[in-house]
Each structure stands twice: as C-alpha cells, then as structure tokens.
PDB file of N, CA and C in Angstrom:
ATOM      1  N   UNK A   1     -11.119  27.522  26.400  1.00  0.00           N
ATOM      2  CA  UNK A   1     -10.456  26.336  25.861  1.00  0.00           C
ATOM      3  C   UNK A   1     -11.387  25.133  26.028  1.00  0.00           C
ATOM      4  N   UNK A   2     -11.849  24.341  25.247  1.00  0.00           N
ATOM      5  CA  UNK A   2     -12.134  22.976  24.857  1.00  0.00           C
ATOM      6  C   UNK A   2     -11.657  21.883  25.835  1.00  0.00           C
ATOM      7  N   UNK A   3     -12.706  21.249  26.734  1.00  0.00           N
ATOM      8  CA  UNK A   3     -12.371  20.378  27.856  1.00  0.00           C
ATOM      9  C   UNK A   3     -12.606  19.002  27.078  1.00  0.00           C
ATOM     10  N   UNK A   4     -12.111  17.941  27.904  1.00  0.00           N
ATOM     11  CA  UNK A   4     -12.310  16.570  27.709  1.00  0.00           C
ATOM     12  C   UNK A   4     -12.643  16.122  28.929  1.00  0.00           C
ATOM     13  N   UNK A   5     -13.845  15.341  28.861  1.00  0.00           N
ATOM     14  CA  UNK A   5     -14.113  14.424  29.990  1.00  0.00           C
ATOM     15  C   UNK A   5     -13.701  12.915  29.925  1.00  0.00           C
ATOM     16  N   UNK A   6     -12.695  12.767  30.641  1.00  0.00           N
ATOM     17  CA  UNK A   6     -11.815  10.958  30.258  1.00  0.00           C
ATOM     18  C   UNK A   6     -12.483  10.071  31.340  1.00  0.00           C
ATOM     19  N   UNK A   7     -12.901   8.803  31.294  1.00  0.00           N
ATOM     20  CA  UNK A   7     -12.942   7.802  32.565  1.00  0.00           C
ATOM     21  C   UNK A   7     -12.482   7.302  32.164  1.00  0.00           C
ATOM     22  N   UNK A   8     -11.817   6.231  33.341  1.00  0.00           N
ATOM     23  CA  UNK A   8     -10.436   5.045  33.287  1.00  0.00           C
ATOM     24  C   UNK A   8     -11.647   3.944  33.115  1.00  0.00           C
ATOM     25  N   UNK A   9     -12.152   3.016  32.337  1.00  0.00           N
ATOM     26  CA  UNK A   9     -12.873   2.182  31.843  1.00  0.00           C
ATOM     27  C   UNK A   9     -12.381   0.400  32.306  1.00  0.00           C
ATOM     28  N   UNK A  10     -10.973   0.236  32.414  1.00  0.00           N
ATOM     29  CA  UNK A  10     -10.149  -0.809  32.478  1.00  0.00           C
ATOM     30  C   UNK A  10      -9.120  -0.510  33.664  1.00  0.00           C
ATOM     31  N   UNK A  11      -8.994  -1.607  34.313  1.00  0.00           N
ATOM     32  CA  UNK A  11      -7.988  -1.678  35.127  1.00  0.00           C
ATOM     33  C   UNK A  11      -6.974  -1.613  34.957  1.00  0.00           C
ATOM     34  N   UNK A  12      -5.835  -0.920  35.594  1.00  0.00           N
ATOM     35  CA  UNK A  12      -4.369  -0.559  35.704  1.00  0.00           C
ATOM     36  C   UNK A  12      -3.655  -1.994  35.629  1.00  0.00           C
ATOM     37  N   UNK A  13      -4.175  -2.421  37.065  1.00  0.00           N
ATOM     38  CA  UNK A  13      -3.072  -4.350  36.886  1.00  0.00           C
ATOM     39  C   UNK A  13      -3.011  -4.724  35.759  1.00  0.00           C
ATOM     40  N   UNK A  14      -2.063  -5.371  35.852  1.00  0.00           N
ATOM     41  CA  UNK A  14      -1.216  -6.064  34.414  1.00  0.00           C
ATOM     42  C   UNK A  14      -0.590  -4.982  33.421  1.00  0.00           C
ATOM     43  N   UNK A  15      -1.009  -3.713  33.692  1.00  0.00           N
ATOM     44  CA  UNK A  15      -0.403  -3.340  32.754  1.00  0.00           C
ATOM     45  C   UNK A  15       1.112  -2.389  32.685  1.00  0.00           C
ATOM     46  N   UNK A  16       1.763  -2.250  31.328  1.00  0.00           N
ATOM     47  CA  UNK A  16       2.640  -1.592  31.568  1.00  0.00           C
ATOM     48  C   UNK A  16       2.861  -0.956  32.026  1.00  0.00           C
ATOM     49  N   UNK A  17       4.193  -0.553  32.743  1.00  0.00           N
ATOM     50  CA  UNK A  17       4.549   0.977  33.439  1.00  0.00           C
ATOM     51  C   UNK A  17       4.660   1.927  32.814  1.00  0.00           C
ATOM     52  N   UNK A  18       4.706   2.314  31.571  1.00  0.00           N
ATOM     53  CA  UNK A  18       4.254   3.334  30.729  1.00  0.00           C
ATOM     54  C   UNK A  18       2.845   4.021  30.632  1.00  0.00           C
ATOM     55  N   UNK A  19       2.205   2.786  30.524  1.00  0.00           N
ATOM     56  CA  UNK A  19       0.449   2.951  30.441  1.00  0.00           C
ATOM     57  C   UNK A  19       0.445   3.452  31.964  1.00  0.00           C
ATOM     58  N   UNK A  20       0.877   2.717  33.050  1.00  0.00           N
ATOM     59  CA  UNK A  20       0.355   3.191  34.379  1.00  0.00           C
ATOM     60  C   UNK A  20       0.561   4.591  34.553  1.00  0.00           C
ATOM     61  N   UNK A  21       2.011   4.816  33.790  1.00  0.00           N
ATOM     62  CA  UNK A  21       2.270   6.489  34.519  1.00  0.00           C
ATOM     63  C   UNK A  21       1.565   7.444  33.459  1.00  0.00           C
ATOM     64  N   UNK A  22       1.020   7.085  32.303  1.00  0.00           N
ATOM     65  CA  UNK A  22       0.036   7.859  31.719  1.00  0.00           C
ATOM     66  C   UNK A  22      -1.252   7.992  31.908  1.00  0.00           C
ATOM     67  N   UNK A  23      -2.140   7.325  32.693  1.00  0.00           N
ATOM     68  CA  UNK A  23      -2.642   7.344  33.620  1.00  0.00           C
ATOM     69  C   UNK A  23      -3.170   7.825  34.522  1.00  0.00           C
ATOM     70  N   UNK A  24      -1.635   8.048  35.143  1.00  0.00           N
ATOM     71  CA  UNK A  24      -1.461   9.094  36.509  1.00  0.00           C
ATOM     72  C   UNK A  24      -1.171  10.090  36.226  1.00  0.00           C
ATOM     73  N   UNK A  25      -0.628  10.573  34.706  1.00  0.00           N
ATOM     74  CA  UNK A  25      -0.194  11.659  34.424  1.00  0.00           C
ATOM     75  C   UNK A  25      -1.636  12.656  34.222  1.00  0.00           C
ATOM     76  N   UNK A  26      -2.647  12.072  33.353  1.00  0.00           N
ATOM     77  CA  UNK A  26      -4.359  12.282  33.346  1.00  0.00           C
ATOM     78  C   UNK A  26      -4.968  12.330  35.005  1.00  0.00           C
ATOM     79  N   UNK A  27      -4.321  11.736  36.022  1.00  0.00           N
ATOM     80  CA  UNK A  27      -5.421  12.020  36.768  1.00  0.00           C
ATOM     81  C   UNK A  27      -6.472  11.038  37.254  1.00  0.00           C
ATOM     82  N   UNK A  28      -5.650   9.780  36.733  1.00  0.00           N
ATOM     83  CA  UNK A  28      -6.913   8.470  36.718  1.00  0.00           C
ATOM     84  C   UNK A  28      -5.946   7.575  37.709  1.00  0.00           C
ATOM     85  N   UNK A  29      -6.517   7.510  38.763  1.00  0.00           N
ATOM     86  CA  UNK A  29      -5.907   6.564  40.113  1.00  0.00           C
ATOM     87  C   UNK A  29      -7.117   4.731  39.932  1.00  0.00           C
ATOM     88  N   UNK A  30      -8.064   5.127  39.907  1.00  0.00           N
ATOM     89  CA  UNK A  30      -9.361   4.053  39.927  1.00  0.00           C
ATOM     90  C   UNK A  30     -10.022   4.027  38.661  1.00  0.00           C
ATOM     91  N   UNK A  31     -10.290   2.498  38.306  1.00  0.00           N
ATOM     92  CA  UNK A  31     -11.434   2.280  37.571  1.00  0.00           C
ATOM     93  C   UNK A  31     -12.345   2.788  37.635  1.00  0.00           C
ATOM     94  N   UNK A  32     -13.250   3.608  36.624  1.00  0.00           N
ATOM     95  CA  UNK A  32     -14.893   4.288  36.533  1.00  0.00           C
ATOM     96  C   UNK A  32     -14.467   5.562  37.362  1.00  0.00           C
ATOM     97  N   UNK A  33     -13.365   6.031  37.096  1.00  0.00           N
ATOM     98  CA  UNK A  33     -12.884   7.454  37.647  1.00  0.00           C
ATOM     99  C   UNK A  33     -13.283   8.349  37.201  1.00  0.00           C
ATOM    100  N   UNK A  34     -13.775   9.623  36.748  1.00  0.00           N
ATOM    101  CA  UNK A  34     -13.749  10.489  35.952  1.00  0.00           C
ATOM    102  C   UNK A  34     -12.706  11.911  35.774  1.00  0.00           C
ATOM    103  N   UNK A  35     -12.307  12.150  34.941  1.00  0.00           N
ATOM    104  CA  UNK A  35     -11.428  13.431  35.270  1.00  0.00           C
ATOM    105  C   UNK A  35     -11.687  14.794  33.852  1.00  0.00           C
ATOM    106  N   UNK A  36     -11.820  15.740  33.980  1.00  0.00           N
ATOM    107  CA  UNK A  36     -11.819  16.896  33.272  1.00  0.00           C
ATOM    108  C   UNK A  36     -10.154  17.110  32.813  1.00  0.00           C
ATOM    109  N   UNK A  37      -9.634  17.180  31.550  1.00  0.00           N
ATOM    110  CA  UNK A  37      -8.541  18.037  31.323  1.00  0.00           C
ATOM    111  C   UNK A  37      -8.644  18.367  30.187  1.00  0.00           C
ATOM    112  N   UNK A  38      -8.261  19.918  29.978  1.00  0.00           N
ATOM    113  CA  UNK A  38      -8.047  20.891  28.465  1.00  0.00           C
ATOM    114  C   UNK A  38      -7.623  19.834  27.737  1.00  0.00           C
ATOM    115  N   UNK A  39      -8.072  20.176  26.381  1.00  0.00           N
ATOM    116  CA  UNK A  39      -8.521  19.485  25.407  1.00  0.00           C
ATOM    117  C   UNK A  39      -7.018  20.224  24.589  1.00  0.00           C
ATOM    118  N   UNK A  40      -5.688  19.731  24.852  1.00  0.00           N
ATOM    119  CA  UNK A  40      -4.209  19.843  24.128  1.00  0.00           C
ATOM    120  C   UNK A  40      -3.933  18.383  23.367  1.00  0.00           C
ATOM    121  N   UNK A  41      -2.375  19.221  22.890  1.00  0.00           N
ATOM    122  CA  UNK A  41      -1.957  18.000  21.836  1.00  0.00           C
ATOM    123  C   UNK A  41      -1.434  17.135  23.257  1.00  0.00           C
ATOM    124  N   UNK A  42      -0.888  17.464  23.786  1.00  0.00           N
ATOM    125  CA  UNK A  42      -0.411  16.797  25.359  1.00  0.00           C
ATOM    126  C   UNK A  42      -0.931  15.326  25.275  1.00  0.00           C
ATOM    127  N   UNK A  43      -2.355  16.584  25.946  1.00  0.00           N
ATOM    128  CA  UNK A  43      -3.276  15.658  26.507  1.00  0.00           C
ATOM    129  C   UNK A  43      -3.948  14.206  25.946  1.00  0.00           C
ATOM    130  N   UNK A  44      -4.022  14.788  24.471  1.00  0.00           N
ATOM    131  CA  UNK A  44      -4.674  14.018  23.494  1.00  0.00           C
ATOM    132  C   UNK A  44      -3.561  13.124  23.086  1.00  0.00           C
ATOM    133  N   UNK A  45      -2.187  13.221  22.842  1.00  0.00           N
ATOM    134  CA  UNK A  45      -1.690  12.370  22.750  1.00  0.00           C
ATOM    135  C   UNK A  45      -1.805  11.125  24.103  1.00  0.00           C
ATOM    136  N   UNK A  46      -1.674  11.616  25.241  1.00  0.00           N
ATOM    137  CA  UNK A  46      -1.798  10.428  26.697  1.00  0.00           C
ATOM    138  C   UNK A  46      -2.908   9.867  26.230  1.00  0.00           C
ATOM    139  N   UNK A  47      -4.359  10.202  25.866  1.00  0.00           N
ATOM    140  CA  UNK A  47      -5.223   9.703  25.873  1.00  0.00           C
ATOM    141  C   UNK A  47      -5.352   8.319  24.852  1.00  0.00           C
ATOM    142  N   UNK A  48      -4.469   8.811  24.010  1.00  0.00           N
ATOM    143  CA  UNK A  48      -4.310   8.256  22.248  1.00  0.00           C
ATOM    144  C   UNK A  48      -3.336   7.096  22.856  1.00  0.00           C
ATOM    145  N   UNK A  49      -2.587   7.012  24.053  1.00  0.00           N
ATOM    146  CA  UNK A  49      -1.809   6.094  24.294  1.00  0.00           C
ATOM    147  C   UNK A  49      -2.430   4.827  24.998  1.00  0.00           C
ATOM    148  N   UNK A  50      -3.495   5.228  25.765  1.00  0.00           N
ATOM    149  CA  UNK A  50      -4.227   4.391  26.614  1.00  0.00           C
ATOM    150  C   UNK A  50      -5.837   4.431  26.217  1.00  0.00           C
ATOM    151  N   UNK A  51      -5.911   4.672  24.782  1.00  0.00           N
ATOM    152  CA  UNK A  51      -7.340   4.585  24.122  1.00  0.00           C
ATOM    153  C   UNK A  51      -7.967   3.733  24.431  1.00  0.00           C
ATOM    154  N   UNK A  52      -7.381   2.343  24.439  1.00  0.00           N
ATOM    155  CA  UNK A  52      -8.169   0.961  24.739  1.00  0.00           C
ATOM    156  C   UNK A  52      -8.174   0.788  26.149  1.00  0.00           C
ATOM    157  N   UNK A  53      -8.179   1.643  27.344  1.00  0.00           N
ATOM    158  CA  UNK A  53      -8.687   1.782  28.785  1.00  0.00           C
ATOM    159  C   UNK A  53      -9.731   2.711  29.332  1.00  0.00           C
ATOM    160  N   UNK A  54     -10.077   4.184  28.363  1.00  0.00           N
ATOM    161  CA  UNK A  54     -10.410   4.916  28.706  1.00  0.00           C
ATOM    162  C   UNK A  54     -11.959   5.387  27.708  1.00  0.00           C
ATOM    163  N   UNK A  55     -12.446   5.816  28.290  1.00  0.00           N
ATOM    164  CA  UNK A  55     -13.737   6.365  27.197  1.00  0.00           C
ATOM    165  C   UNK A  55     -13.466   8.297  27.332  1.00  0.00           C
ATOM    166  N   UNK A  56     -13.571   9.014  26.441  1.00  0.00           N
ATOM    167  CA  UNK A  56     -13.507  10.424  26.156  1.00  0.00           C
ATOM    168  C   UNK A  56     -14.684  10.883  25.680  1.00  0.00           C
ATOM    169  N   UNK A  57     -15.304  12.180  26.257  1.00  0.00           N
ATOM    170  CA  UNK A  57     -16.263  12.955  25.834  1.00  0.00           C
ATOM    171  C   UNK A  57     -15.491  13.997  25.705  1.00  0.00           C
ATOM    172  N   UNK A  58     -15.958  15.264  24.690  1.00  0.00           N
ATOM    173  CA  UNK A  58     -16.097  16.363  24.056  1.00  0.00           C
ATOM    174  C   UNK A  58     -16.974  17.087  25.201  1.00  0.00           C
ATOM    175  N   UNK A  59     -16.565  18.289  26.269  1.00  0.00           N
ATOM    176  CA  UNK A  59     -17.412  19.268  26.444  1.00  0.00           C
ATOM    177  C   UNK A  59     -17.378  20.448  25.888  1.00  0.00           C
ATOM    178  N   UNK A  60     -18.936  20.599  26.045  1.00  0.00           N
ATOM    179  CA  UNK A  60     -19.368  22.247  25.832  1.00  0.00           C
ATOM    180  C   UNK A  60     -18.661  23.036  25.955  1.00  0.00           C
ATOM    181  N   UNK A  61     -18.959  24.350  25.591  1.00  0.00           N
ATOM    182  CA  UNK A  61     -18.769  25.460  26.595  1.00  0.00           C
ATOM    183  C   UNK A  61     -20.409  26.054  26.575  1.00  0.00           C
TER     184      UNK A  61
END
C-alpha cells in the first residue's frame, strides 16, 4: 500500500477544534513533526482538511 509522508508546517494555537483533533487524528502533536500514514480516502480526506498546515509527500515503494 502507498504511504504518505505529512509534516505539521503551522501551528495548532488559534486554531479550531476540528482542525486540532484532525491533527491528532494524523499523528501530528508539534510543529515540523513528521508522520508516515497509508495513503486512504480516510486519510486523504484529514489531510485535505488541514491542507493549509501541513506539507505531503508521495512515498516509494
């Protein structure tokens, strides 16, 4: 299966509690975090929610 590499790019403060718990739902506690998760509609939707905090890479296999 098709991984994604996400970092949290932007800080959590100020922002909604929606955005925060999507977030946490990814795995991203800190700014310049990095986290690995399968590359789903799930996933990709959380990411698609907090696009303007996070940067996404495409891995290999």
């Amino acid at each position: 299966m098709a991984q994604l590499k996400v970092e949290l790019l932007r800080s959590l403060s100020g922002r909604t509690q929606s955005q925060r718990q999507t977030a946490k739902g990814l795995g991203l506690r800190k700014r310049h975090q990095t986290v690995i998760v399968d590359d789903t509609a799930a996933n990709r939707g959380m990411i698609n929610k907090i696009s303007h905090m996070v940067s996404v890479e495409e891995l290999e296999e």
